[in-house]
Protein backbone atom coordinates (compact mmCIF):
# COMPACT_ATOMS: atom_id res chain seq x y z
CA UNK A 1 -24.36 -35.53 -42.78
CA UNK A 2 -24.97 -32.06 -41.40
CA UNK A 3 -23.24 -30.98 -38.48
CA UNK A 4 -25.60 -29.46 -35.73
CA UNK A 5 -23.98 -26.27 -34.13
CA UNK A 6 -23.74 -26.34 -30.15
CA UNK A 7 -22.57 -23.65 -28.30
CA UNK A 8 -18.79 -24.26 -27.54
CA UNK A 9 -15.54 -25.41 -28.99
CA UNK A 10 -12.52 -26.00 -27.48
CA UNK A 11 -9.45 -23.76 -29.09
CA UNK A 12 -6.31 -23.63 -27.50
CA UNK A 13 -6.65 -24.16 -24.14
CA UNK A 14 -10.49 -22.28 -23.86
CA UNK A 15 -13.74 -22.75 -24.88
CA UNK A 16 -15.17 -20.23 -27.64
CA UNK A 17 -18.36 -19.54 -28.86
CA UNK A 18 -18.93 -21.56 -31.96
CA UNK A 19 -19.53 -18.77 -34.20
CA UNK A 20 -16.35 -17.19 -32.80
CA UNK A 21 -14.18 -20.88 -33.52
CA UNK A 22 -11.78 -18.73 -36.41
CA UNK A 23 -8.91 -19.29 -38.06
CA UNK A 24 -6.52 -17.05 -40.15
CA UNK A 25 -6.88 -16.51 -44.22
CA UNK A 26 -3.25 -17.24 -44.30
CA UNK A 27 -2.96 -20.00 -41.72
CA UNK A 28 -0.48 -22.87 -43.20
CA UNK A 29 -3.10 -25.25 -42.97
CA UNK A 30 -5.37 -23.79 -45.43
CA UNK A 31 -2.64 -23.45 -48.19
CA UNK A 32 -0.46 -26.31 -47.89
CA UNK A 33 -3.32 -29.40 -46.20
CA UNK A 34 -1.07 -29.24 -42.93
CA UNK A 35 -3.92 -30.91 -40.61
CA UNK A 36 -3.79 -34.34 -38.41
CA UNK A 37 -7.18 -35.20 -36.93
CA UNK A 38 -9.24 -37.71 -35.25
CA UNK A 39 -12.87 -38.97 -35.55
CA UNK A 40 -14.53 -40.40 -32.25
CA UNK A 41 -18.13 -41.27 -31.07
CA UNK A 42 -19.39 -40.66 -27.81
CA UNK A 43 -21.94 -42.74 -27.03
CA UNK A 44 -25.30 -42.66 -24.73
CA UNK A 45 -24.69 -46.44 -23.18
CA UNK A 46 -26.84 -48.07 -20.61
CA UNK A 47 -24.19 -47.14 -18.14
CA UNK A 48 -23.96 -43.55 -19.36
CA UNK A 49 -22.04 -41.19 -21.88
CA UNK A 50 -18.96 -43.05 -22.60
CA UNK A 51 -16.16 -42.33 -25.77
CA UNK A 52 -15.18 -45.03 -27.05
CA UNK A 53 -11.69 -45.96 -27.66
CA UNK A 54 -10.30 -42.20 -26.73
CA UNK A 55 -6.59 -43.30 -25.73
CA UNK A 56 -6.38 -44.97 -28.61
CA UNK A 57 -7.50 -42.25 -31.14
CA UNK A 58 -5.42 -40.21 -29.29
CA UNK A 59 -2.40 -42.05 -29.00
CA UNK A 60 -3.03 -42.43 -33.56
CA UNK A 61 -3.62 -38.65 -32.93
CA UNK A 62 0.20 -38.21 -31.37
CA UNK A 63 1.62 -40.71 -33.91
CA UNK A 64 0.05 -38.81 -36.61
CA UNK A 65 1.96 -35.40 -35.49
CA UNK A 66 5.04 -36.68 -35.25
CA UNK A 67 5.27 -38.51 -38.79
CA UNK A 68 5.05 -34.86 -39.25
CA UNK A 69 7.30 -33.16 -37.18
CA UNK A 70 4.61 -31.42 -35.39
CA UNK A 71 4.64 -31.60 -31.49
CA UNK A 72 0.90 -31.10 -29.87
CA UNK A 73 1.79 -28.46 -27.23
CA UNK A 74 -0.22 -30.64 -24.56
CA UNK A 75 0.12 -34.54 -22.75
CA UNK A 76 -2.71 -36.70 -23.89
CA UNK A 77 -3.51 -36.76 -20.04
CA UNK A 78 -4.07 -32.80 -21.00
CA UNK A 79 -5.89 -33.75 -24.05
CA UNK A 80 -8.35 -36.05 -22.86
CA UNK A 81 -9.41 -33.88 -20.55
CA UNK A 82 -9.85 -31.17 -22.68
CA UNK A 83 -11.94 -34.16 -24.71
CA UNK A 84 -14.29 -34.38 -21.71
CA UNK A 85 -14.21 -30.88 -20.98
CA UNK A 86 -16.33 -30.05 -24.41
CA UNK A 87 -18.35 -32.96 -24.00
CA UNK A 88 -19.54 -30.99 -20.49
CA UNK A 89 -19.99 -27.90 -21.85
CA UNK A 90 -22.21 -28.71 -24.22
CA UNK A 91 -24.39 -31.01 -22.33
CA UNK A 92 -24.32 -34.27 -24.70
CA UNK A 93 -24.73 -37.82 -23.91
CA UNK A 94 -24.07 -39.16 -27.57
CA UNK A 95 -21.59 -37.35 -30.04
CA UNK A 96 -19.20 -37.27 -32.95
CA UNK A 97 -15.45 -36.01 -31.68
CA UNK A 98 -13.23 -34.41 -33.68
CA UNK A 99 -9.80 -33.04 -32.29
CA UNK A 100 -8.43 -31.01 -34.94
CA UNK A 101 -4.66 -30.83 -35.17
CA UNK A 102 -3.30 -27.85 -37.79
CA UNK A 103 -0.53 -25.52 -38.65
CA UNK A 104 -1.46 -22.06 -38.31
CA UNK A 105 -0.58 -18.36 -39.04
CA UNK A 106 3.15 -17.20 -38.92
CA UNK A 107 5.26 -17.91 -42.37
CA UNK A 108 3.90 -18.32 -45.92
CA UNK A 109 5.90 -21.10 -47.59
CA UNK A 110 5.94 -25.22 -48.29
CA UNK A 111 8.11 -25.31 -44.75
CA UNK A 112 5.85 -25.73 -41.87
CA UNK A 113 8.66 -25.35 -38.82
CA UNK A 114 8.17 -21.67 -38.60
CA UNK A 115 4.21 -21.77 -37.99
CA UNK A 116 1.94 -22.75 -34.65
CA UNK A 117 0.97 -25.67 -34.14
CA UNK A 118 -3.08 -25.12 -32.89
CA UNK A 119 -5.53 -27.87 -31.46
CA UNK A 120 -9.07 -27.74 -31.16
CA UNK A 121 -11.62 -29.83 -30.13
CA UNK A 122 -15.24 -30.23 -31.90
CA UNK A 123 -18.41 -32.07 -30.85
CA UNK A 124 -21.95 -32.19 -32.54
CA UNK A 125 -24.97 -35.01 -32.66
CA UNK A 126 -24.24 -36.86 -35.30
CA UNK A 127 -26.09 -40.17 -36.94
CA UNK A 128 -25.13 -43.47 -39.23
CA UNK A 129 -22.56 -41.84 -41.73
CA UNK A 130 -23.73 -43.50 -44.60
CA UNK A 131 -27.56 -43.19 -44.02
CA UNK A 132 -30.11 -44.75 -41.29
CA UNK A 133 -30.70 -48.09 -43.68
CA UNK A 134 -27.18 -48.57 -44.45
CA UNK A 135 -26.84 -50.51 -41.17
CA UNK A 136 -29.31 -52.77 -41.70
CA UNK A 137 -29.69 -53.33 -44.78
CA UNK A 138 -26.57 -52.45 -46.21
CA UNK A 139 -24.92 -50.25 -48.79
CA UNK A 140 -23.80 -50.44 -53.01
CA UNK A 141 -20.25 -49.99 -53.76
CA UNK A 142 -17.83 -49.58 -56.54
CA UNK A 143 -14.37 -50.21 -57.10
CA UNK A 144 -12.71 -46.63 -57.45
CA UNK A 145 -10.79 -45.96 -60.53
CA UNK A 146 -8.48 -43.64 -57.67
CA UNK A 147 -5.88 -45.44 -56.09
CA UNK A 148 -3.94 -44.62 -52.81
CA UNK A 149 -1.14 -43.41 -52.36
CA UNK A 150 2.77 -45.37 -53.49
CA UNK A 151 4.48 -46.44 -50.35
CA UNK A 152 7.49 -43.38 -49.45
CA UNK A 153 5.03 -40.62 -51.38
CA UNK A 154 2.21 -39.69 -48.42
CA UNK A 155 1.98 -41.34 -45.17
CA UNK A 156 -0.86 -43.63 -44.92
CA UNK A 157 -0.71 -44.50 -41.54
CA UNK A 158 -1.03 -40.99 -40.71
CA UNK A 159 -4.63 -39.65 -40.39
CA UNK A 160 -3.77 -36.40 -42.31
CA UNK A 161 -5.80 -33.51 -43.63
CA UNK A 162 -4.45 -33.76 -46.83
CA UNK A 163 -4.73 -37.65 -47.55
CA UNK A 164 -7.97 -37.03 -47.74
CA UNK A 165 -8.06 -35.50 -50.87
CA UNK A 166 -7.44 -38.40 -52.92
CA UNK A 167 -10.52 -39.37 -50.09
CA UNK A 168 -12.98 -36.82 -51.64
CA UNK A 169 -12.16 -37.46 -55.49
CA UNK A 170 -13.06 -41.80 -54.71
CA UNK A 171 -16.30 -40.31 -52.76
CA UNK A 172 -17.17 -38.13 -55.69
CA UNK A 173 -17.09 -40.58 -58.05
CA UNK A 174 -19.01 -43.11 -56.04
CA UNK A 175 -21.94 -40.41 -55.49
CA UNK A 176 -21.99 -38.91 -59.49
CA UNK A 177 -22.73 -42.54 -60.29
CA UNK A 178 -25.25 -43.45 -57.94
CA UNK A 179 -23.43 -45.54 -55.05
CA UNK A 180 -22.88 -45.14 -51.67
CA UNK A 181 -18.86 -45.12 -51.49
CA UNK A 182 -15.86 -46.09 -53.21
CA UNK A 183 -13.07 -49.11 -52.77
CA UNK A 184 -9.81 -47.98 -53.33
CA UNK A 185 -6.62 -50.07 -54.66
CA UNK A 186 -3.35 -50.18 -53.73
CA UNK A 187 -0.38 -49.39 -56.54
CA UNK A 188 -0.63 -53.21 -56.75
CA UNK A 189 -4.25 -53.58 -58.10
CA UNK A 190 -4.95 -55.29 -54.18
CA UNK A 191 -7.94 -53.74 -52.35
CA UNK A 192 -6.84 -51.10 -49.65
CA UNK A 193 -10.05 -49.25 -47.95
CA UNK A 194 -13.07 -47.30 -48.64
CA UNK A 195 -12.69 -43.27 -48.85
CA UNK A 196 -13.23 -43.02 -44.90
CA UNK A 197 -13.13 -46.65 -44.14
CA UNK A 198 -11.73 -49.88 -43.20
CA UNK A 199 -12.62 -53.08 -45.54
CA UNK A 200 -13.13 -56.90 -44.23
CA UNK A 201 -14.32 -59.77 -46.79
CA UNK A 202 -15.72 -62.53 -45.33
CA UNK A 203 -15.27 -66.29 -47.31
CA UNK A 204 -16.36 -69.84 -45.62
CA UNK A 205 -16.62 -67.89 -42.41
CA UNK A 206 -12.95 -67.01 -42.62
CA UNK A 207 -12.65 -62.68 -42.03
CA UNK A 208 -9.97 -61.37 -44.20
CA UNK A 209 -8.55 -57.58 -44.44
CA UNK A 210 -5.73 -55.99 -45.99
CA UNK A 211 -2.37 -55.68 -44.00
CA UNK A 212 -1.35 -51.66 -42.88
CA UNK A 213 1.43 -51.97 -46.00
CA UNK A 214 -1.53 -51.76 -48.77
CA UNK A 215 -2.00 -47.90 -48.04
CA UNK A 216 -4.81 -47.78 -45.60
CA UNK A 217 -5.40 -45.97 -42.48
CA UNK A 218 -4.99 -48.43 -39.46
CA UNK A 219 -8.22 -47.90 -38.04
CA UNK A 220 -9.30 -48.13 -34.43
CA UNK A 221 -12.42 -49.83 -34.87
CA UNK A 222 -10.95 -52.07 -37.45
CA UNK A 223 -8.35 -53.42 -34.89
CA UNK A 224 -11.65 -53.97 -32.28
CA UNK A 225 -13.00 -55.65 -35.05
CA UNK A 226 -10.41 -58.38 -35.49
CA UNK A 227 -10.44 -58.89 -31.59
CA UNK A 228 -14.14 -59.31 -31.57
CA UNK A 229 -13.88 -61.95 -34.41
CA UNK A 230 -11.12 -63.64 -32.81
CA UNK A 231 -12.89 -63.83 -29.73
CA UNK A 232 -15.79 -65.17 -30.98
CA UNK A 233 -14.34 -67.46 -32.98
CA UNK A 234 -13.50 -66.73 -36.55
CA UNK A 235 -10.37 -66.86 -38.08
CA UNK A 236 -9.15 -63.28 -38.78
CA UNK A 237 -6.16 -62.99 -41.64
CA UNK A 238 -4.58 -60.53 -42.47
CA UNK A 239 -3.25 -60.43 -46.16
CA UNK A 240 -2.79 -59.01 -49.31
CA UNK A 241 -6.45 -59.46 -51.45
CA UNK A 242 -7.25 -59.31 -54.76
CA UNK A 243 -9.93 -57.35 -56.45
CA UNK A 244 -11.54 -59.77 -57.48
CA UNK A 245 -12.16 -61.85 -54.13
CA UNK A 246 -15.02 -58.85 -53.70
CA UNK A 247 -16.83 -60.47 -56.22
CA UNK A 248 -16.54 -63.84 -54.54
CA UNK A 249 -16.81 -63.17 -51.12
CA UNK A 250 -19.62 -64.63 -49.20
CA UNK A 251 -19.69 -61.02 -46.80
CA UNK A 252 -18.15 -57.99 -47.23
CA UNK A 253 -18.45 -54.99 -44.74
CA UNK A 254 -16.72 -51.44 -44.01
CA UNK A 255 -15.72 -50.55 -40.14
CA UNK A 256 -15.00 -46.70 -38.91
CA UNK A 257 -15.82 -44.65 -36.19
CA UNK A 258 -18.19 -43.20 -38.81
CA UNK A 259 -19.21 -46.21 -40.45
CA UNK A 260 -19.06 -48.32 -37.66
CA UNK A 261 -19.61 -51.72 -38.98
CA UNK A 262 -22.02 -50.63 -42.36
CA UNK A 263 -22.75 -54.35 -44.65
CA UNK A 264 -21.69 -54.12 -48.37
CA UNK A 265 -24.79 -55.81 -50.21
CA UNK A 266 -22.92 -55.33 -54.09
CA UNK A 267 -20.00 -54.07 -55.37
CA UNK A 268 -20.44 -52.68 -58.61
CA UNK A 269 -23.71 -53.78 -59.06
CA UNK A 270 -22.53 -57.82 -58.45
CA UNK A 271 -24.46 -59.24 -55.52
CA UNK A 272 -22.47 -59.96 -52.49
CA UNK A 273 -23.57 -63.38 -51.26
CA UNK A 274 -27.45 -63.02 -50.88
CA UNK A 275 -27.72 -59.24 -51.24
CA UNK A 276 -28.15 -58.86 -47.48
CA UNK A 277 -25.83 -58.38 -44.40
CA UNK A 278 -24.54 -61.90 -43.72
CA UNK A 279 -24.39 -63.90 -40.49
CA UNK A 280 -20.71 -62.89 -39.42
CA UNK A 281 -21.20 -59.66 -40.03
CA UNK A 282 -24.47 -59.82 -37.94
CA UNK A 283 -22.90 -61.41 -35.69
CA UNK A 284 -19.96 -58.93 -35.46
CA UNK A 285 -22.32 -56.15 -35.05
CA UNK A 286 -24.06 -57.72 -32.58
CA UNK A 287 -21.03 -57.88 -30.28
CA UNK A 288 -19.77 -54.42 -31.14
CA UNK A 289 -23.27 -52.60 -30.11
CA UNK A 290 -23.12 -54.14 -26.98
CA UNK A 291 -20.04 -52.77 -25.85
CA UNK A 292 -20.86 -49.20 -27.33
CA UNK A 293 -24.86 -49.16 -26.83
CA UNK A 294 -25.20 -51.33 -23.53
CA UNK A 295 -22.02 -50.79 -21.87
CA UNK A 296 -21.14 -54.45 -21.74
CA UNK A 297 -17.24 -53.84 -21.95
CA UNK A 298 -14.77 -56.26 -20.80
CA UNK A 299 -12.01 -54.50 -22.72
CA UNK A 300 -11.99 -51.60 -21.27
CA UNK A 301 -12.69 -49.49 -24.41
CA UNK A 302 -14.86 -47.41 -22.70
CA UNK A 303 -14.04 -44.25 -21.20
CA UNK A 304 -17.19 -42.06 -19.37
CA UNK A 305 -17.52 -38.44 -19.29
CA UNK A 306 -19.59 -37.71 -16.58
CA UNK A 307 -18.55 -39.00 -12.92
């Protein structure tokens, strides 16, 4: 997806022209990965621009940090603001988010302690991540040969620049041989996530999804997920699950800000139950566009942007 350039980001404290949005050669980030981010949609609902989910991404945001020992030099109160603030500037309605947490220029060397710690704040129009059809109709996958990372090696639960490497090599892979994305392992042979996303396998109407301890990111719109299946309903479990219960499962289907609820219709070219986006999963995105697209909230996930 290509971003489209608006006028301002938010660095520091102050809005700068987008062309002027710079960082150092020799900023820590660039050589040693040190980054903690976000991803967050904005979207146009009936009842206006609203973000969706914003203290929670930034309360993962905070977490993220201090896995890392690195303090964000403002209160979320501060940040969310600054959140809106962009939003303003740049006149949108509907929009991807991304707060940008990094290291930046002072020493050259593995430790970070010595460098800035910078923040800035991005927003662009952005579309379905993994194509206009891939909601609908739903997307091929294939088990990556990458896995993620061993517990006590690279924190999963943070949302870390450099996790995403491993990220980008499962993405790769999917792409050179012609699917859409990747499913990732654990060091246990279970199923952890997708390269960006969240996984949930669907059997007898029963939603399963791996546990936080199998490596994965715990995603914001996965835990909406669960509490829009449990509300309507289904049985959510969450547990350990086997590679091969993706070629068994009735459903399967990624969540993520990005994805946000994208059907998996095979899995390395096996059919997932009829080839098409099942009934829970219809069902499931039913509910969840009509908090985000018609404003119908009664969790509170919504936070607007204009008064």
């Amino acid at each position: 997806m290509a971003i489209n350039k608006v006028d301002t980001i938010w660095m520091n404290g102050k809005l700068v022209k987008w062309d002027e949005a710079k960082i150092h050669i020799l900023s820590h980030v660039i050589h040693y990965g040190s980054s903690w981010f976000e991803g967050i949609r904005c979207y146009k609902t009936k009842r206006g621009a609203a973000i969706f989910r914003l203290d929670s991404h930034l309360k993962r945001l905070y977490d993220s940090t201090k896995i890392y020992r690195a303090p964000i030099p403002y209160t979320m109160a501060q940040f969310e603001g600054a959140v809106k603030e962009t939003i303003r500037a740049n006149k949108l309605e509907a929009c991807y988010i991304r707060p940008l947490v990094y290291r930046g220029y002072g020493d050259v060397g593995v430790n970070p302690l010595g460098c800035p710690v910078d923040v800035s704040i991005a927003v662009w129009e952005w579309g379905a991540y993994l194509g206009a059809a891939a909601l609908e109709n739903g997307i091929d996958v294939t088990v990556a040969s990458w896995q993620r990372p061993a517990p006590n090696t690279i924190p999963a639960m943070a949302k870390a620049g450099g996790n995403y490497l491993g990220s980008q090599l499962i993405k790769m892979d999917a792409i050179v041989n012609g699917f859409s994305e990747g499913i990732a392992l654990d060091t246990t042979g279970n199923i952890s996530e997708g390269s960006g996303e969240n996984i949930f396998l669907v059997k007898d109407t029963i939603v399963y999804t791996p546990p936080v301890v199998a490596a994965l990111l715990p995603g914001i719109t996965r835990a909406s997920v669960m509490t829009l299946a449990r509300d309507a309903g289904y049985t959510v479990v969450e547990a350990n699950i086997p590679r091969e219960m993706v070629f068994t499962a009735d459903e399967i289907f990624f969540t993520g800000t990005a994805a946000e609820i994208t059907p998996i219709r095979s899995v390395d070219k096996n059919i997932v139950g009829e080839g098409k986006p099942g009934p829970v999963t219809r069902n499931l995105q039913k509910l969840f566009f009509d908090v985000v697209q018609n404003g119908n909230d009664p969790y509170n996930w919504l936070n607007f942007v204009y008064d």
